[in-house]
Protein backbone atom coordinates (compact mmCIF):
# COMPACT_ATOMS: atom_id res chain seq x y z
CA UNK A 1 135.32 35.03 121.12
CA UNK A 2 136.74 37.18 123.67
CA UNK A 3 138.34 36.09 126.77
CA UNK A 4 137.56 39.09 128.83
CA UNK A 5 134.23 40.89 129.86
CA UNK A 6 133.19 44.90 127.64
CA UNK A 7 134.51 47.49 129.86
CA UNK A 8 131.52 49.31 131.99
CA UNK A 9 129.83 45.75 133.04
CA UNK A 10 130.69 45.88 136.35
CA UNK A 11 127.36 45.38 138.60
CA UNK A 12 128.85 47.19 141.71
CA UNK A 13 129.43 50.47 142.87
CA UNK A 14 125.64 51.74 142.64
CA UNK A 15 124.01 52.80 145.99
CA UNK A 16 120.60 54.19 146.51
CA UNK A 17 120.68 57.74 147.75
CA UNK A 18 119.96 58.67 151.89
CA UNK A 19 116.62 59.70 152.39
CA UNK A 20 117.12 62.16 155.30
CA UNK A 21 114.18 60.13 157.85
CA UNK A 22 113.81 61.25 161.39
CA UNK A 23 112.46 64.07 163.63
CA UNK A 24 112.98 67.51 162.02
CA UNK A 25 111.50 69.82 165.00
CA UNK A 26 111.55 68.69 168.21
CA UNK A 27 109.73 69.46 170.95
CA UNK A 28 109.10 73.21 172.03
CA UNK A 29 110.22 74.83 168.86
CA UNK A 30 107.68 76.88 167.42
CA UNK A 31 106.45 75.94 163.92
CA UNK A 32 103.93 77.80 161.36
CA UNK A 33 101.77 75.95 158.74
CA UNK A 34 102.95 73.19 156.29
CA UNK A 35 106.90 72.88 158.47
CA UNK A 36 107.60 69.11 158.22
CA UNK A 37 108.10 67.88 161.88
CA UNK A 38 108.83 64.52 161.39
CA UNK A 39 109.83 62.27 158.20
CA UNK A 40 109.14 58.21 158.44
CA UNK A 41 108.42 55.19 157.19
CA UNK A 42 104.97 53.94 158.32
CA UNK A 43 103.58 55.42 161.42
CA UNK A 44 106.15 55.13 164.08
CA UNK A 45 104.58 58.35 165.23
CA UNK A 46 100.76 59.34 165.05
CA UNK A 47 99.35 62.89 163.85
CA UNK A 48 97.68 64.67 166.86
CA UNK A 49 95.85 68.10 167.06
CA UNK A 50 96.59 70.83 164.57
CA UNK A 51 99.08 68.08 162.94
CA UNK A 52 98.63 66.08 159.24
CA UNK A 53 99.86 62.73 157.23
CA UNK A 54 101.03 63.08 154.65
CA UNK A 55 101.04 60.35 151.59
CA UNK A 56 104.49 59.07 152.78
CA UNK A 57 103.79 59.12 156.39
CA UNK A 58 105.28 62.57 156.68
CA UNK A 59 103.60 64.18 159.53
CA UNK A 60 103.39 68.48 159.38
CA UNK A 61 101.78 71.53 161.16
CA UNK A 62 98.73 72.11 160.44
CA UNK A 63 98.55 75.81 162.05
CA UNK A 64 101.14 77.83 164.16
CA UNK A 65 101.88 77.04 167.20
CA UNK A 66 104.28 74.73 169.24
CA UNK A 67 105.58 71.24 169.10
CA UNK A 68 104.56 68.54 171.84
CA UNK A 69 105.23 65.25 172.21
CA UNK A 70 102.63 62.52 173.76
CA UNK A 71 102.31 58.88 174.41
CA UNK A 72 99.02 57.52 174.69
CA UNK A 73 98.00 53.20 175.47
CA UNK A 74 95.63 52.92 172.21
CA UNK A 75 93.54 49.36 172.04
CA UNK A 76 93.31 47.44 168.51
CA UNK A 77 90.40 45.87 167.22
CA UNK A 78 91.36 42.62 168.26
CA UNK A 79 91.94 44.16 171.84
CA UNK A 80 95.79 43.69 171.92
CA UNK A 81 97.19 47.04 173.11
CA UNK A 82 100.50 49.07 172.12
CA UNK A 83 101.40 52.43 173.08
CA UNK A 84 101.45 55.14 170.15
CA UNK A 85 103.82 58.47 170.31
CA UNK A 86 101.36 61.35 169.27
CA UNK A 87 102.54 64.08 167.83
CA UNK A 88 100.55 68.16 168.90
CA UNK A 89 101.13 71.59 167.51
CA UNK A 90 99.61 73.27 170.67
């Protein structure tokens, strides 16, 4: 029986790779359809006029125009309230 471990066992060294999250236009910059203006997990920010979700939460233009950002007092149905940060292609 051998006293020491196969070479190549080693469980470390492995990392998952970055997935590049955050704001990718900001506000003012002009963007045309399909531009990806903001990559997250869940819905930190909410889609707003002219703006879609994608499956991953990615939100994107939806037609030309320019980027602005809101913040709007939105009531859940059990009537706790939170502010949401909506995002406009105007």
């Amino acid at each position: 029986m051998a006293k020491t471990k196969a070479t190549g066992a080693t469980k470390l060294g492995r990392d998952s790779q970055p997935k590049y999250l955050g704001i990718k236009r900001s506000e003012g910059q002009i963007v045309k359809p399909g531009m990806i203006i903001i990559r997250q997990r869940g819905t930190k920010f909410c889609p707003g006029k002219n703006t879609k979700r994608g499956s991953d939460d990615t939100i994107y233009a939806g037609k030309t125009g320019v980027v602005k950002f809101t913040t709007k007092r939105k009531t859940k149905f059990d009537g706790s309230q939170r502010i949401i940060k909506i995002v406009n292609v105007i």
